[in-house]
PDB file of N, CA and C in Angstrom:
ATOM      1  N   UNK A   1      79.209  60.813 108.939  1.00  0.00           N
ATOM      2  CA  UNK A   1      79.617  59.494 108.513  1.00  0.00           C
ATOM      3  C   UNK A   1      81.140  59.399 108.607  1.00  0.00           C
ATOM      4  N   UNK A   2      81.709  58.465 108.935  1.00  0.00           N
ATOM      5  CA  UNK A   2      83.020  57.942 109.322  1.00  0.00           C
ATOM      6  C   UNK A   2      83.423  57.578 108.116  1.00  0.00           C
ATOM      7  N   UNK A   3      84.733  58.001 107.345  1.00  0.00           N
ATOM      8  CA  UNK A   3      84.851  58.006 106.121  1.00  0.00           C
ATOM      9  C   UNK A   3      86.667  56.589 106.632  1.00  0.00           C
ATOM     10  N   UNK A   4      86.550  55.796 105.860  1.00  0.00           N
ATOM     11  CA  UNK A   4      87.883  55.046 105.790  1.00  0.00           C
ATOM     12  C   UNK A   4      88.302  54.969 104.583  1.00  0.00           C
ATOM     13  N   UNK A   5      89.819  54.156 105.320  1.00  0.00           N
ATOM     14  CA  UNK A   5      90.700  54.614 103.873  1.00  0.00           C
ATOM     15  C   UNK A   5      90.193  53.472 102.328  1.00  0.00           C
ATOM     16  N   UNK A   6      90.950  53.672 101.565  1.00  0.00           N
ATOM     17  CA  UNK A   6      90.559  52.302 100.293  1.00  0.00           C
ATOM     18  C   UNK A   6      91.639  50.973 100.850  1.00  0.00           C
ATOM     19  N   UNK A   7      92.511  51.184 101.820  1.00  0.00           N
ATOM     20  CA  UNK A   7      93.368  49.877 102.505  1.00  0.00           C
ATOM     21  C   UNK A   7      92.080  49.602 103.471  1.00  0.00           C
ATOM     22  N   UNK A   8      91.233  50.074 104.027  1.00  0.00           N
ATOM     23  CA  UNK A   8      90.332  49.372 104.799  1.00  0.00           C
ATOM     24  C   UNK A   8      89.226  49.012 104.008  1.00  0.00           C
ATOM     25  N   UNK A   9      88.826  49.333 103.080  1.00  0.00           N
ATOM     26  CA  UNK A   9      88.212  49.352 101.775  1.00  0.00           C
ATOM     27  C   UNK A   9      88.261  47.638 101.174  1.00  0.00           C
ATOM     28  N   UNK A  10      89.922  47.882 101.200  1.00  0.00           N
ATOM     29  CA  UNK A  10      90.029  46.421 100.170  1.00  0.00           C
ATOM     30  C   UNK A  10      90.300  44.976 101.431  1.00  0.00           C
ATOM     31  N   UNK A  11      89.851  45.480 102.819  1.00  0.00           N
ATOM     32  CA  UNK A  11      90.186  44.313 103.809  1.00  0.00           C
ATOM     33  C   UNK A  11      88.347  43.545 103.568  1.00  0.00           C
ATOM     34  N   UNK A  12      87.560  43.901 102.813  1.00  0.00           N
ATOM     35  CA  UNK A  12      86.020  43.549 103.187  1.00  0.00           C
ATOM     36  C   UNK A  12      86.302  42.805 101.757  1.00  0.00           C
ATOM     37  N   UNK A  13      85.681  41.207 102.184  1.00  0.00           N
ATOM     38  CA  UNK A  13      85.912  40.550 101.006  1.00  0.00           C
ATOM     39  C   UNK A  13      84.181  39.845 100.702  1.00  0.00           C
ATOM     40  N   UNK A  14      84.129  40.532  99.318  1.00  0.00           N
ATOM     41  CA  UNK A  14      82.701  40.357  98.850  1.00  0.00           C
ATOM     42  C   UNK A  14      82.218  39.485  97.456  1.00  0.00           C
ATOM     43  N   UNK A  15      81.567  38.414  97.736  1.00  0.00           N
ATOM     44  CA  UNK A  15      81.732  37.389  96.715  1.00  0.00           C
ATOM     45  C   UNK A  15      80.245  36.876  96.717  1.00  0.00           C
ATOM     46  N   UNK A  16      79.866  36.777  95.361  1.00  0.00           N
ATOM     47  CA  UNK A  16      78.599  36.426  95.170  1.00  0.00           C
ATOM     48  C   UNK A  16      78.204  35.056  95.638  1.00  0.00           C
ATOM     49  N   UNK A  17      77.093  34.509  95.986  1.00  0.00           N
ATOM     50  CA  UNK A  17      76.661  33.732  96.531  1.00  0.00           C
ATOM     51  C   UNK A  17      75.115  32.920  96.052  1.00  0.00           C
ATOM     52  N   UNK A  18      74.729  31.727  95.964  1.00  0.00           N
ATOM     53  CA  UNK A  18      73.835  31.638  95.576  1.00  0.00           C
ATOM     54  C   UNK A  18      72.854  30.933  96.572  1.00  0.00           C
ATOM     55  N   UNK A  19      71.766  31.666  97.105  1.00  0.00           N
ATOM     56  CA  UNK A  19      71.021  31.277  98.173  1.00  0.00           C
ATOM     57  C   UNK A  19      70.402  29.630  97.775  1.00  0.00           C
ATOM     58  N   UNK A  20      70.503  28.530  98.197  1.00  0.00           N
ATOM     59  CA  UNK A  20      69.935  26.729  98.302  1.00  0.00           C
ATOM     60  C   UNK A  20      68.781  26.643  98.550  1.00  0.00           C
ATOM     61  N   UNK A  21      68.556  27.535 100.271  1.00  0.00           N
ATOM     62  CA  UNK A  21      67.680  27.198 100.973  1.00  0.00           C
ATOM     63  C   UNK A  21      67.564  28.282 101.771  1.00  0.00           C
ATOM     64  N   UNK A  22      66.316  28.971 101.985  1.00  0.00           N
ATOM     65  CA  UNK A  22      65.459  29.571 103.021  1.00  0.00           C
ATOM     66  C   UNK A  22      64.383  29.450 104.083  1.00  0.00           C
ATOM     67  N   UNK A  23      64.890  29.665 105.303  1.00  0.00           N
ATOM     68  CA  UNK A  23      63.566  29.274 105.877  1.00  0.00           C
ATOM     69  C   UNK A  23      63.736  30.302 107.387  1.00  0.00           C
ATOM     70  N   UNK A  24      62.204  30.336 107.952  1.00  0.00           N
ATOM     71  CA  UNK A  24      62.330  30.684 108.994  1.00  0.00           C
ATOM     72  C   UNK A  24      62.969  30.296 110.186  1.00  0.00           C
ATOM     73  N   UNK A  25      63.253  31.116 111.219  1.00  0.00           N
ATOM     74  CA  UNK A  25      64.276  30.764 112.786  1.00  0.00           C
ATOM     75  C   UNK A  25      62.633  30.392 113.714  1.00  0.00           C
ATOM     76  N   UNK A  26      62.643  29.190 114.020  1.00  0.00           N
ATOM     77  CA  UNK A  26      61.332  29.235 115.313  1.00  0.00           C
ATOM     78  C   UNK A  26      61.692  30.072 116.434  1.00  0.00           C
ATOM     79  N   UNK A  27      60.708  31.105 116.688  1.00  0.00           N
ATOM     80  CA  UNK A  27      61.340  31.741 117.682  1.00  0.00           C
ATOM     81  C   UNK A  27      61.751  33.579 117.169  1.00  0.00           C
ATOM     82  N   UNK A  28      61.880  33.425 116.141  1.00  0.00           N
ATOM     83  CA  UNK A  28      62.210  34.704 115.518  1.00  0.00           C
ATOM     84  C   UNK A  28      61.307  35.596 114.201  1.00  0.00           C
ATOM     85  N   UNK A  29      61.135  36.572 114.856  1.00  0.00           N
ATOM     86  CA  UNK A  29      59.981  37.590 113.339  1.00  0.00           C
ATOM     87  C   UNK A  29      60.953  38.223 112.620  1.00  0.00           C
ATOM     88  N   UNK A  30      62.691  38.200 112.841  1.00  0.00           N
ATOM     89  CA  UNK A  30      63.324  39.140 111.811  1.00  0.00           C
ATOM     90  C   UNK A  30      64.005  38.369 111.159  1.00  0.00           C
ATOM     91  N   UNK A  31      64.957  37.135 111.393  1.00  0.00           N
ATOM     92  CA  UNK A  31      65.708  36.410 111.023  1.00  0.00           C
ATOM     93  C   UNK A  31      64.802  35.131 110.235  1.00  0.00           C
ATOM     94  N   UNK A  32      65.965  34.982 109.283  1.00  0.00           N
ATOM     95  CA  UNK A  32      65.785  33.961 107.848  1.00  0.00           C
ATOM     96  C   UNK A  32      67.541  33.238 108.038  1.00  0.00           C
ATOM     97  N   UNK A  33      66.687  31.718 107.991  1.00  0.00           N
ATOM     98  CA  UNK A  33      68.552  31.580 107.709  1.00  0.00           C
ATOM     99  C   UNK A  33      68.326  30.657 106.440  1.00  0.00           C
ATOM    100  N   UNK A  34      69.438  30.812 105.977  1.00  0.00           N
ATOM    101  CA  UNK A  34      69.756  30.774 104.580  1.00  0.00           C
ATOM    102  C   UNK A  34      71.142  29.719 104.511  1.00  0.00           C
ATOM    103  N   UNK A  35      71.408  28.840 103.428  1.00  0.00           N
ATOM    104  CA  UNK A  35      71.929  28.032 102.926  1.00  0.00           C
ATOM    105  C   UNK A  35      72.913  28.452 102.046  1.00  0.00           C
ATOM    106  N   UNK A  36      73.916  29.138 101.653  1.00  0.00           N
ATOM    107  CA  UNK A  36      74.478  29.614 100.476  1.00  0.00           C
ATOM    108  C   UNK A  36      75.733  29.258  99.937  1.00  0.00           C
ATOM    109  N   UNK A  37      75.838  28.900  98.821  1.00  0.00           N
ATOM    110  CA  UNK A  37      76.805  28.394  97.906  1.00  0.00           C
ATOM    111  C   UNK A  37      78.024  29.353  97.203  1.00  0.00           C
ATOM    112  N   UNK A  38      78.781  29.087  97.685  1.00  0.00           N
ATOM    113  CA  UNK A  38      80.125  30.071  96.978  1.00  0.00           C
ATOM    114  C   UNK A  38      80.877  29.354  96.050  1.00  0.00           C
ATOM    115  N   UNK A  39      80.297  28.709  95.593  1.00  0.00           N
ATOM    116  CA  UNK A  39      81.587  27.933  94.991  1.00  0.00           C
ATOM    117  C   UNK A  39      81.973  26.945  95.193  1.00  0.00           C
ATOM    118  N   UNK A  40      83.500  26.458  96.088  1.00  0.00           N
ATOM    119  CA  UNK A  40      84.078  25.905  96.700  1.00  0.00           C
ATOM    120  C   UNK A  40      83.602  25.447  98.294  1.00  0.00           C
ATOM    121  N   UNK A  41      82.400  26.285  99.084  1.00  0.00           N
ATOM    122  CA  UNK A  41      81.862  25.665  99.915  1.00  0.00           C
ATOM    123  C   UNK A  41      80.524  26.560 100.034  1.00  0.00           C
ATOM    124  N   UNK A  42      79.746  25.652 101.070  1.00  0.00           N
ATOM    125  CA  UNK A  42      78.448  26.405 101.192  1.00  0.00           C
ATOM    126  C   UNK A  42      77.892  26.586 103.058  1.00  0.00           C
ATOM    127  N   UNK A  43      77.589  27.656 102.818  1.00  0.00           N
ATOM    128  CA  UNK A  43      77.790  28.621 104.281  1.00  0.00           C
ATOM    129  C   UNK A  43      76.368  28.738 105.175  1.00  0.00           C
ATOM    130  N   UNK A  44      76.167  28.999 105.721  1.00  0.00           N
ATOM    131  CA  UNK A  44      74.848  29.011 106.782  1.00  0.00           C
ATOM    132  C   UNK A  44      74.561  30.751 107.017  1.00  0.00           C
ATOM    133  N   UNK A  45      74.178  31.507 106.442  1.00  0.00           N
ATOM    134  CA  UNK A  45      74.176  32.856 106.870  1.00  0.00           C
ATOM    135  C   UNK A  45      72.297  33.246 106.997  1.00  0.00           C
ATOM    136  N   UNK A  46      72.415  33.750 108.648  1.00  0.00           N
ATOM    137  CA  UNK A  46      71.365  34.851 109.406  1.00  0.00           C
ATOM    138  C   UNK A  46      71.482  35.930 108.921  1.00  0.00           C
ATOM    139  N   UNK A  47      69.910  36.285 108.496  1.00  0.00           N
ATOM    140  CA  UNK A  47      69.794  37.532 107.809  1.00  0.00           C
ATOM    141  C   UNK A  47      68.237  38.019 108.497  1.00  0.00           C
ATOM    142  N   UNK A  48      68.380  39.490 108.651  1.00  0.00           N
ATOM    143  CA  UNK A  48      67.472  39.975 109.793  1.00  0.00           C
ATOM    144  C   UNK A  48      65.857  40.473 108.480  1.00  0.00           C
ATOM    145  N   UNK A  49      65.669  39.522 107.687  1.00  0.00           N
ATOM    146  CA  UNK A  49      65.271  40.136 106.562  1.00  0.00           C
ATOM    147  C   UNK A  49      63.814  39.436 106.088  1.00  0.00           C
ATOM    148  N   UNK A  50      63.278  38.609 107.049  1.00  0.00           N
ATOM    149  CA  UNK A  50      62.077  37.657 107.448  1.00  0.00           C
ATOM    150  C   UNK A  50      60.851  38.952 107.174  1.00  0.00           C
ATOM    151  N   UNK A  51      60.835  40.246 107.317  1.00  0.00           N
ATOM    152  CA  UNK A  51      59.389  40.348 107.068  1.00  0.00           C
ATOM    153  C   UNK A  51      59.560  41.191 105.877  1.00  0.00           C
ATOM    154  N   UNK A  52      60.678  40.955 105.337  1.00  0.00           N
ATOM    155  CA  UNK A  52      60.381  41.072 103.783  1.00  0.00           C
ATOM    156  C   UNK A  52      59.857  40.321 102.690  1.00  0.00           C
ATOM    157  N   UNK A  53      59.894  39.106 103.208  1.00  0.00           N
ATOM    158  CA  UNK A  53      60.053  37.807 102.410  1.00  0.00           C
ATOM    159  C   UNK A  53      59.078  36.704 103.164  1.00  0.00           C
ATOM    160  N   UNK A  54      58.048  37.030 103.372  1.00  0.00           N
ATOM    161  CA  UNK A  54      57.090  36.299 104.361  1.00  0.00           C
ATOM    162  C   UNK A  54      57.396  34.874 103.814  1.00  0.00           C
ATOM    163  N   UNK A  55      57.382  34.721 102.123  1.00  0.00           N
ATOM    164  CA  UNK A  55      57.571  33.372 101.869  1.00  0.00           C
ATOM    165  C   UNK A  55      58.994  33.066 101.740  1.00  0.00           C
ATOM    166  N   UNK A  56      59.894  32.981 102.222  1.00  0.00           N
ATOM    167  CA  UNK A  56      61.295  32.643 102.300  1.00  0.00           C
ATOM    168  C   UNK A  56      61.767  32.159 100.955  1.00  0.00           C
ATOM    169  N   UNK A  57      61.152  30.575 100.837  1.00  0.00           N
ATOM    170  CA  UNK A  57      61.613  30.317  99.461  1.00  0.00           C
ATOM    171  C   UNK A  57      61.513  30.863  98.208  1.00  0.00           C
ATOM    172  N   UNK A  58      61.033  31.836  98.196  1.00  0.00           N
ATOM    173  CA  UNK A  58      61.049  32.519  97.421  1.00  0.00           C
ATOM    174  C   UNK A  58      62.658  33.226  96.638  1.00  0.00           C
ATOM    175  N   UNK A  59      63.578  33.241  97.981  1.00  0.00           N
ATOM    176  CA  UNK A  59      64.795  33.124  97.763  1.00  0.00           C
ATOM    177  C   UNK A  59      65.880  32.423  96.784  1.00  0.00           C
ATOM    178  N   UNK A  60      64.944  31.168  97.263  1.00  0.00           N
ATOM    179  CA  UNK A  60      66.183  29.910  96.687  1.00  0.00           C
ATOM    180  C   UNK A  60      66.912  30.512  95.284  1.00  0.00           C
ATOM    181  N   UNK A  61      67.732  30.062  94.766  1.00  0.00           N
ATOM    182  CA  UNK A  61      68.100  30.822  93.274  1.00  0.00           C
ATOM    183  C   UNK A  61      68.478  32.241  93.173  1.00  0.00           C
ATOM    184  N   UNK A  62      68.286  32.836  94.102  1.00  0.00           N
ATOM    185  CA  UNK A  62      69.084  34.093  93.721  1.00  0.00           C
ATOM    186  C   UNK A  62      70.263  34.106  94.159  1.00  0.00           C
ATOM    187  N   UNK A  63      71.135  34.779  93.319  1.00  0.00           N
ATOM    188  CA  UNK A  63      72.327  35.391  93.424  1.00  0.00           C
ATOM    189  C   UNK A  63      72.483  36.777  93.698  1.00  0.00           C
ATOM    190  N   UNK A  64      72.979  36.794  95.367  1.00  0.00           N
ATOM    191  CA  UNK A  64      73.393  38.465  95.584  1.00  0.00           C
ATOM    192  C   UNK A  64      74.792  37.863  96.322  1.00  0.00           C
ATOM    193  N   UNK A  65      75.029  39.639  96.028  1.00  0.00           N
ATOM    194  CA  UNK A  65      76.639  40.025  97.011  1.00  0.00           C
ATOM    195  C   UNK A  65      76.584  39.470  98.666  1.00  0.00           C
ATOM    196  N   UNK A  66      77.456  39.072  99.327  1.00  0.00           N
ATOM    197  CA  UNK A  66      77.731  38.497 100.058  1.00  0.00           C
ATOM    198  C   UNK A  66      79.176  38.870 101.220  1.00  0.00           C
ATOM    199  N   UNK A  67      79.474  39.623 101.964  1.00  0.00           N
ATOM    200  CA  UNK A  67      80.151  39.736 103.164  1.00  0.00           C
ATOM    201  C   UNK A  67      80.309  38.594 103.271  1.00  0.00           C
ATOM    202  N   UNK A  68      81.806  37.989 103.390  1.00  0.00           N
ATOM    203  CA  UNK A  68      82.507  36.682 103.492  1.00  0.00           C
ATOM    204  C   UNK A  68      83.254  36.504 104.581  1.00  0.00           C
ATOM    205  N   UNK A  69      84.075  37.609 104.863  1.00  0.00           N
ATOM    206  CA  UNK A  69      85.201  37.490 105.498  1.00  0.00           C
ATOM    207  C   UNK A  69      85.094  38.402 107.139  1.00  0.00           C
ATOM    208  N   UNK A  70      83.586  38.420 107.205  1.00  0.00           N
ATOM    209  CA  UNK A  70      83.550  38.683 108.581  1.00  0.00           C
ATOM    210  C   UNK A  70      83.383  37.559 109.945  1.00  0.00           C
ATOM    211  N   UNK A  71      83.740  37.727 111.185  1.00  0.00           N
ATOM    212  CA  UNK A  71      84.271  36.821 111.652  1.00  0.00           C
ATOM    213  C   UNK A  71      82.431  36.204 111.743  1.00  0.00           C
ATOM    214  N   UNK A  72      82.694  35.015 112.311  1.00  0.00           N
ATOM    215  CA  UNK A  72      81.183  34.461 112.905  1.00  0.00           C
ATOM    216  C   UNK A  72      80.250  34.928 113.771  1.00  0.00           C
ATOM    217  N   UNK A  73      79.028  34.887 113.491  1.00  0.00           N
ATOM    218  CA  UNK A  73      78.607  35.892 115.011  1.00  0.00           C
ATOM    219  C   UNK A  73      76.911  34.870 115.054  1.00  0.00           C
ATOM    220  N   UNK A  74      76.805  34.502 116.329  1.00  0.00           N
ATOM    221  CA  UNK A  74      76.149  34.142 116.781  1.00  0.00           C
ATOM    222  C   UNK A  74      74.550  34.779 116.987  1.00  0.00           C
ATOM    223  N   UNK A  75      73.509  33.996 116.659  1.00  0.00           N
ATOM    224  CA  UNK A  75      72.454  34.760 117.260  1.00  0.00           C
ATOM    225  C   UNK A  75      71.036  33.502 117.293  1.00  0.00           C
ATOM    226  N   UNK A  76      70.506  33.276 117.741  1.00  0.00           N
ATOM    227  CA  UNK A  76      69.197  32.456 118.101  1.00  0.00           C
ATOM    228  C   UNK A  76      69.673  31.201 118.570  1.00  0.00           C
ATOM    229  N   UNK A  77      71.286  30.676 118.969  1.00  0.00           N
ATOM    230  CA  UNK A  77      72.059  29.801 119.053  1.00  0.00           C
ATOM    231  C   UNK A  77      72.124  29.618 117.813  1.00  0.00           C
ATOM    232  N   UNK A  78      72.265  29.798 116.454  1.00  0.00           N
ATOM    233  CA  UNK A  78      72.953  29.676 115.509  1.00  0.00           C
ATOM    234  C   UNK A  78      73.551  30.225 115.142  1.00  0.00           C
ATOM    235  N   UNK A  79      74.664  30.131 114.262  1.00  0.00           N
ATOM    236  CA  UNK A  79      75.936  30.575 113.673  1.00  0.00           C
ATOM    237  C   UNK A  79      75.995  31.175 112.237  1.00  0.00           C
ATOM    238  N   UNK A  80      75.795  32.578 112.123  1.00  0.00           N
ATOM    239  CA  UNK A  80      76.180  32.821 110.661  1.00  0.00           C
ATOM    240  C   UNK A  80      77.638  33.352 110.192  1.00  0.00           C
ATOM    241  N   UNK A  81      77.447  33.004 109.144  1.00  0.00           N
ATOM    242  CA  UNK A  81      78.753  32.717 108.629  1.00  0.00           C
ATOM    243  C   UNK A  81      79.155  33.335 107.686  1.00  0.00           C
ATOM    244  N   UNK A  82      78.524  34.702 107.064  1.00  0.00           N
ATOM    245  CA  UNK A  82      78.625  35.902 106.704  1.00  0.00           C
ATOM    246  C   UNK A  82      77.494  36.872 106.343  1.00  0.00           C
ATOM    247  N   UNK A  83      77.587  37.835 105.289  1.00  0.00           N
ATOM    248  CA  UNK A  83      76.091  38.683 105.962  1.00  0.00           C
ATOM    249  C   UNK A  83      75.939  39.121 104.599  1.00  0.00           C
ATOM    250  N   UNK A  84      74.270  38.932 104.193  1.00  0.00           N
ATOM    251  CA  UNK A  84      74.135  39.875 102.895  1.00  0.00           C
ATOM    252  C   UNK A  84      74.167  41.053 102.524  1.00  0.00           C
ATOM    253  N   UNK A  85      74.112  41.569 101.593  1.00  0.00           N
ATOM    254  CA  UNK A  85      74.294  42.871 100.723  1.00  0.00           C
ATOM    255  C   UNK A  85      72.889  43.445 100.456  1.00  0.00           C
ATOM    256  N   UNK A  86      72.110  44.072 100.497  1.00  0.00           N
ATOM    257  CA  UNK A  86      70.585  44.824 100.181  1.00  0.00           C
ATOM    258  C   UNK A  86      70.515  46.502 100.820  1.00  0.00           C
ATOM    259  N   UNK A  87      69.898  46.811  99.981  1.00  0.00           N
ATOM    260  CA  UNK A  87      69.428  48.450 100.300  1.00  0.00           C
ATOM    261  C   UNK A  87      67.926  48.524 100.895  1.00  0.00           C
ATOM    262  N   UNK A  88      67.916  49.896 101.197  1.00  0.00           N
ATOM    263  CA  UNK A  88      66.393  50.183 101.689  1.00  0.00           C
ATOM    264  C   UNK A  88      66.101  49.321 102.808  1.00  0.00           C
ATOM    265  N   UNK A  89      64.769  49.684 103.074  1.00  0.00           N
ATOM    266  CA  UNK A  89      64.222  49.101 104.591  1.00  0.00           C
ATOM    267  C   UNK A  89      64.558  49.694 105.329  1.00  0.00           C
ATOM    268  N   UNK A  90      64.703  50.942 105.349  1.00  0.00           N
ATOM    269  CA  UNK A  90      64.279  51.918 106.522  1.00  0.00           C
ATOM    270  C   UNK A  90      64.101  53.113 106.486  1.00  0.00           C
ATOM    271  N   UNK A  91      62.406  52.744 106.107  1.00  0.00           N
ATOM    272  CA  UNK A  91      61.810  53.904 105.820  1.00  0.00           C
ATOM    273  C   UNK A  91      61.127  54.386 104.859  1.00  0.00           C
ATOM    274  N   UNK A  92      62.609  54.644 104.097  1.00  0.00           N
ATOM    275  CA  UNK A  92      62.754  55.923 103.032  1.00  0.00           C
ATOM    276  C   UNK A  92      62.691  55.339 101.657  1.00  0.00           C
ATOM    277  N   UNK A  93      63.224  53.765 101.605  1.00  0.00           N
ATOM    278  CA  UNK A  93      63.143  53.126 100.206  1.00  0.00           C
ATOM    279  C   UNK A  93      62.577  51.927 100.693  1.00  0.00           C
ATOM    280  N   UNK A  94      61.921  50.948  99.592  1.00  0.00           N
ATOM    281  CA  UNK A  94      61.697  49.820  99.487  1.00  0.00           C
ATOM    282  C   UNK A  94      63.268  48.828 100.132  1.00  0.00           C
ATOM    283  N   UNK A  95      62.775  47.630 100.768  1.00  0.00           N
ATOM    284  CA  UNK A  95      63.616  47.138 100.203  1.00  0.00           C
ATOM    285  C   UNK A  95      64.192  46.341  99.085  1.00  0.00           C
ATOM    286  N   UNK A  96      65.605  46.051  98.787  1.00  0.00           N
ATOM    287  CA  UNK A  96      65.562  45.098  97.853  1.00  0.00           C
ATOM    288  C   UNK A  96      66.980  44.179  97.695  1.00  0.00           C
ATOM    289  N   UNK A  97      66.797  43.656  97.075  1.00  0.00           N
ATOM    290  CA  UNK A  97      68.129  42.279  97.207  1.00  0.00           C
ATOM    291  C   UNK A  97      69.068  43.060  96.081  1.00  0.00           C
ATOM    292  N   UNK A  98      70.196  42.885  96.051  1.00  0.00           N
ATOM    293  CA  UNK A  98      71.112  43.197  94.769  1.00  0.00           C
ATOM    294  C   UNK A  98      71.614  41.991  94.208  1.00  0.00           C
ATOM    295  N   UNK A  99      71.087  41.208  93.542  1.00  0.00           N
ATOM    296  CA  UNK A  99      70.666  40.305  92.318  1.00  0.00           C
ATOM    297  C   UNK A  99      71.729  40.253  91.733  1.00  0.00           C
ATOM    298  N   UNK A 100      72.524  39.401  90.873  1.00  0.00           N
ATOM    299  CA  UNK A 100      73.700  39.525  89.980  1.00  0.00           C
ATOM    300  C   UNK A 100      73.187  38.123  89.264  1.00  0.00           C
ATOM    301  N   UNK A 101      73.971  37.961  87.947  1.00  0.00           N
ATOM    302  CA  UNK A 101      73.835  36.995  87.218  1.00  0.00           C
ATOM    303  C   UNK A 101      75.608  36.579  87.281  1.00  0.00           C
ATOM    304  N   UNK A 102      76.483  36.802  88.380  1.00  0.00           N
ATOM    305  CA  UNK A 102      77.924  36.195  88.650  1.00  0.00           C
ATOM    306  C   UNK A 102      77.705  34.897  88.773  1.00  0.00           C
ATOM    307  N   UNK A 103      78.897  34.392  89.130  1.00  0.00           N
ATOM    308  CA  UNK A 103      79.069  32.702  88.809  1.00  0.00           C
ATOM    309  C   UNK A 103      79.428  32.804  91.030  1.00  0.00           C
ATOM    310  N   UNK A 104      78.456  31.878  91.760  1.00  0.00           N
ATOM    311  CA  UNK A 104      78.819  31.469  92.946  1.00  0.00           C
ATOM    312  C   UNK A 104      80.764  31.468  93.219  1.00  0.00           C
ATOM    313  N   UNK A 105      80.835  32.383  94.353  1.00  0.00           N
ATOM    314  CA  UNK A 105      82.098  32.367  94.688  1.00  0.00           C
ATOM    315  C   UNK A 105      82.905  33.341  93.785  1.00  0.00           C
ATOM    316  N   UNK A 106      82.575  34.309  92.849  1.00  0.00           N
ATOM    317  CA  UNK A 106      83.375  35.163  92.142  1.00  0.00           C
ATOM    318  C   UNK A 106      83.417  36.596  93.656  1.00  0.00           C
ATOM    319  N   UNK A 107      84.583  37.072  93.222  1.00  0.00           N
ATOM    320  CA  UNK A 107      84.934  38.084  93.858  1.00  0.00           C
ATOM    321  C   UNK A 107      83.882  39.442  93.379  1.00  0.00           C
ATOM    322  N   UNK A 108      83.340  40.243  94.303  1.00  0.00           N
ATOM    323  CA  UNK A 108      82.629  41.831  93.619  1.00  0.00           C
ATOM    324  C   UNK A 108      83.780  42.621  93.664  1.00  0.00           C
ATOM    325  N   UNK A 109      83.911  43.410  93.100  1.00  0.00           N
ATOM    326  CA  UNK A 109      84.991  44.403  92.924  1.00  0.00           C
ATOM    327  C   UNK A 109      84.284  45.843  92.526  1.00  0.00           C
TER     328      UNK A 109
END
């Protein structure tokens, strides 16, 4: 594993988020795109996380950690606009969401 410093550490900016809306990509068995609220604005983020969550909405209302400040990246011709936070799913653990009761748009530290 590629170990970096805590200055590359503190360039990843991670802020809770509260998922609106979930739904499936036509066209896609891994991707869910998602609706999410920070606060001050609300973001469009692709998440490869569709056969966890067969029922999507099931989402709506949660609050997890959130990758903000990575650039945009394209995929099914849509645009996400940062990337979630979850463990497991491959393999070895379940997966699962990391849940917070933060206020949309607070910084994780």
């Amino acid at each position: 594993m590629e170990q970096i410093s805590i200055d590359d550490l503190k360039k990843v900016e991670i802020r809770i988020g509260e998922i609106k809306s979930a739904e499936k990509i036509e066209g896609s068995d891994k991707l869910l795109k998602l609706r999410v609220n920070f606060g001050s604005e609300e973001r469009q983020v692709l998440s490869g996380i569709a056969k966890y969550f067969p029922e999507p909405e099931t989402l709506v209302g949660k609050k997890c950690p959130f990758i903000t400040n990575l650039s945009p990246r394209e995929m099914m011709g849509l645009e996400s606009q940062a990337m979630i936070l979850a463990v497991g799913g491959d393999g070895e653990l379940p997966f699962a969401l990391l849940e917070t009761k933060g206020e949309p748009g607070s910084r994780a530290h």
